[in-house]
Protein backbone atom coordinates (compact mmCIF):
# COMPACT_ATOMS: atom_id res chain seq x y z
CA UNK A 1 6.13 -49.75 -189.31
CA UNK A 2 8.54 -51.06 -186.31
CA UNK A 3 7.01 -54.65 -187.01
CA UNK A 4 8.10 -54.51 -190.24
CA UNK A 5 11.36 -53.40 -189.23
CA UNK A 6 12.02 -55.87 -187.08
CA UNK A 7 11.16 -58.66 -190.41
CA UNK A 8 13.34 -56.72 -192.07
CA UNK A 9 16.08 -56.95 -190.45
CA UNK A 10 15.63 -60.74 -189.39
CA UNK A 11 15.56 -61.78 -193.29
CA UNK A 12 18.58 -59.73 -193.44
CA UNK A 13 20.83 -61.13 -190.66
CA UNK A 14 19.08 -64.73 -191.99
CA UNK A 15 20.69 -64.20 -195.27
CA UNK A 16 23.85 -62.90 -193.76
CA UNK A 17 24.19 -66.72 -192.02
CA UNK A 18 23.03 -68.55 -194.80
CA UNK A 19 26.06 -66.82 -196.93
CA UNK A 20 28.03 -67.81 -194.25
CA UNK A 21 27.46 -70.97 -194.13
CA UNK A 22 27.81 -71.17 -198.04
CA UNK A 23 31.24 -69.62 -197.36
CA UNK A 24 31.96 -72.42 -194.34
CA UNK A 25 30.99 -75.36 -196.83
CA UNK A 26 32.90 -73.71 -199.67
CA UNK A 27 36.23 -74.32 -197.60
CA UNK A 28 35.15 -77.64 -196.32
CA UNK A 29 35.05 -78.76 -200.44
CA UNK A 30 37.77 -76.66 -201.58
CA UNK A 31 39.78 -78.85 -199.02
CA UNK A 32 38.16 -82.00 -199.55
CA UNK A 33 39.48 -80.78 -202.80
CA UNK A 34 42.84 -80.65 -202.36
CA UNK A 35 43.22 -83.68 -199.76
CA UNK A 36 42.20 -86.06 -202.74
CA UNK A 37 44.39 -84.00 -205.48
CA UNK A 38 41.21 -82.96 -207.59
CA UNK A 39 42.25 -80.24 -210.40
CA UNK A 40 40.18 -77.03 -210.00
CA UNK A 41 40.52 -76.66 -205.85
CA UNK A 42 42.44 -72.76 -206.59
CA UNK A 43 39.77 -71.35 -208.14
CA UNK A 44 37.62 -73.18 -205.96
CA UNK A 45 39.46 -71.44 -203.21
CA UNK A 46 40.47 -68.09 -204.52
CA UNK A 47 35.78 -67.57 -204.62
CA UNK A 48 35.30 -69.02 -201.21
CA UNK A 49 38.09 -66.61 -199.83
CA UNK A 50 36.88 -63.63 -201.72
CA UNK A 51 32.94 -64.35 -200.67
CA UNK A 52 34.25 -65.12 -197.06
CA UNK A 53 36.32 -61.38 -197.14
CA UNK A 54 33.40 -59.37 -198.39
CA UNK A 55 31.44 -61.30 -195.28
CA UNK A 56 34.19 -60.29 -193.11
CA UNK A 57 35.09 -56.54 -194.19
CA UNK A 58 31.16 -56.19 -193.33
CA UNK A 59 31.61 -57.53 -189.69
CA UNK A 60 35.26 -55.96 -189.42
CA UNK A 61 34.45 -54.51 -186.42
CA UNK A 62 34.07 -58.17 -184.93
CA UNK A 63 35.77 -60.36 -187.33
CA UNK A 64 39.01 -58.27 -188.14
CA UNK A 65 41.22 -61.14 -187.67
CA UNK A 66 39.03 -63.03 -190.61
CA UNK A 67 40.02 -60.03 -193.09
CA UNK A 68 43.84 -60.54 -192.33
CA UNK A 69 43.31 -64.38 -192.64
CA UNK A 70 41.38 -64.04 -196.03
CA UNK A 71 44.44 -61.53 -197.03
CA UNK A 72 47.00 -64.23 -196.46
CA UNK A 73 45.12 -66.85 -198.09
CA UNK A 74 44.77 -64.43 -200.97
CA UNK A 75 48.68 -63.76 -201.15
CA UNK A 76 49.91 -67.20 -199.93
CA UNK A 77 47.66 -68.25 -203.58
CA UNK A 78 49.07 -65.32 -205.31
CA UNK A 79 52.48 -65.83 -204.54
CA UNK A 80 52.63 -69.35 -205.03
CA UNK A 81 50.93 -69.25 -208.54
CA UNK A 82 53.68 -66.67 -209.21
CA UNK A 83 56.81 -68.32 -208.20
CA UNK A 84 55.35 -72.22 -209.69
CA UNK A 85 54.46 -73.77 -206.30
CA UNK A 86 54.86 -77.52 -205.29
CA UNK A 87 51.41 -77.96 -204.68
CA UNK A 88 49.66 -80.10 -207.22
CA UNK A 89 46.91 -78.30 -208.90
């Protein structure tokens, strides 16, 4: 039983990374995104943000200062769509 434990919870804390790093190239694009003015980079950015929070609200004890940045990014989107930002889609 302890062996299989021990599987278990390296397949789990494998997926964890993997997500992560789905989450790290998911920024890298949405920004390659934006730095050559392709349409479609907000929603692009408003899933990677929202995929990177849940990752961080489950490590909050460690990455706290992730869930404020993912909050930000979520308002600084929010508030620009709201007041017609300068930033081309």
């Amino acid at each position: 039983m302890r062996s299989f434990l021990h599987w278990g919870a390296g397949i789990i804390l494998a997926l964890h990374g993997l997500i992560w790093g789905v989450a790290a190239l998911g920024f890298v694009l949405v920004a390659a995104a934006f730095l050559l003015g392709w349409g479609g980079w907000r929603p692009g950015l408003i899933a990677v943000t929202l995929l990177s929070l849940s990752l961080t609200i489950l490590d909050a004890g460690i990455a706290f200062a992730g869930v404020a940045v993912n909050i930000v990014i979520l308002l600084a989107l929010w508030f620009g769509s709201r007041r017609g930002s300068t930033i081309p889609n």
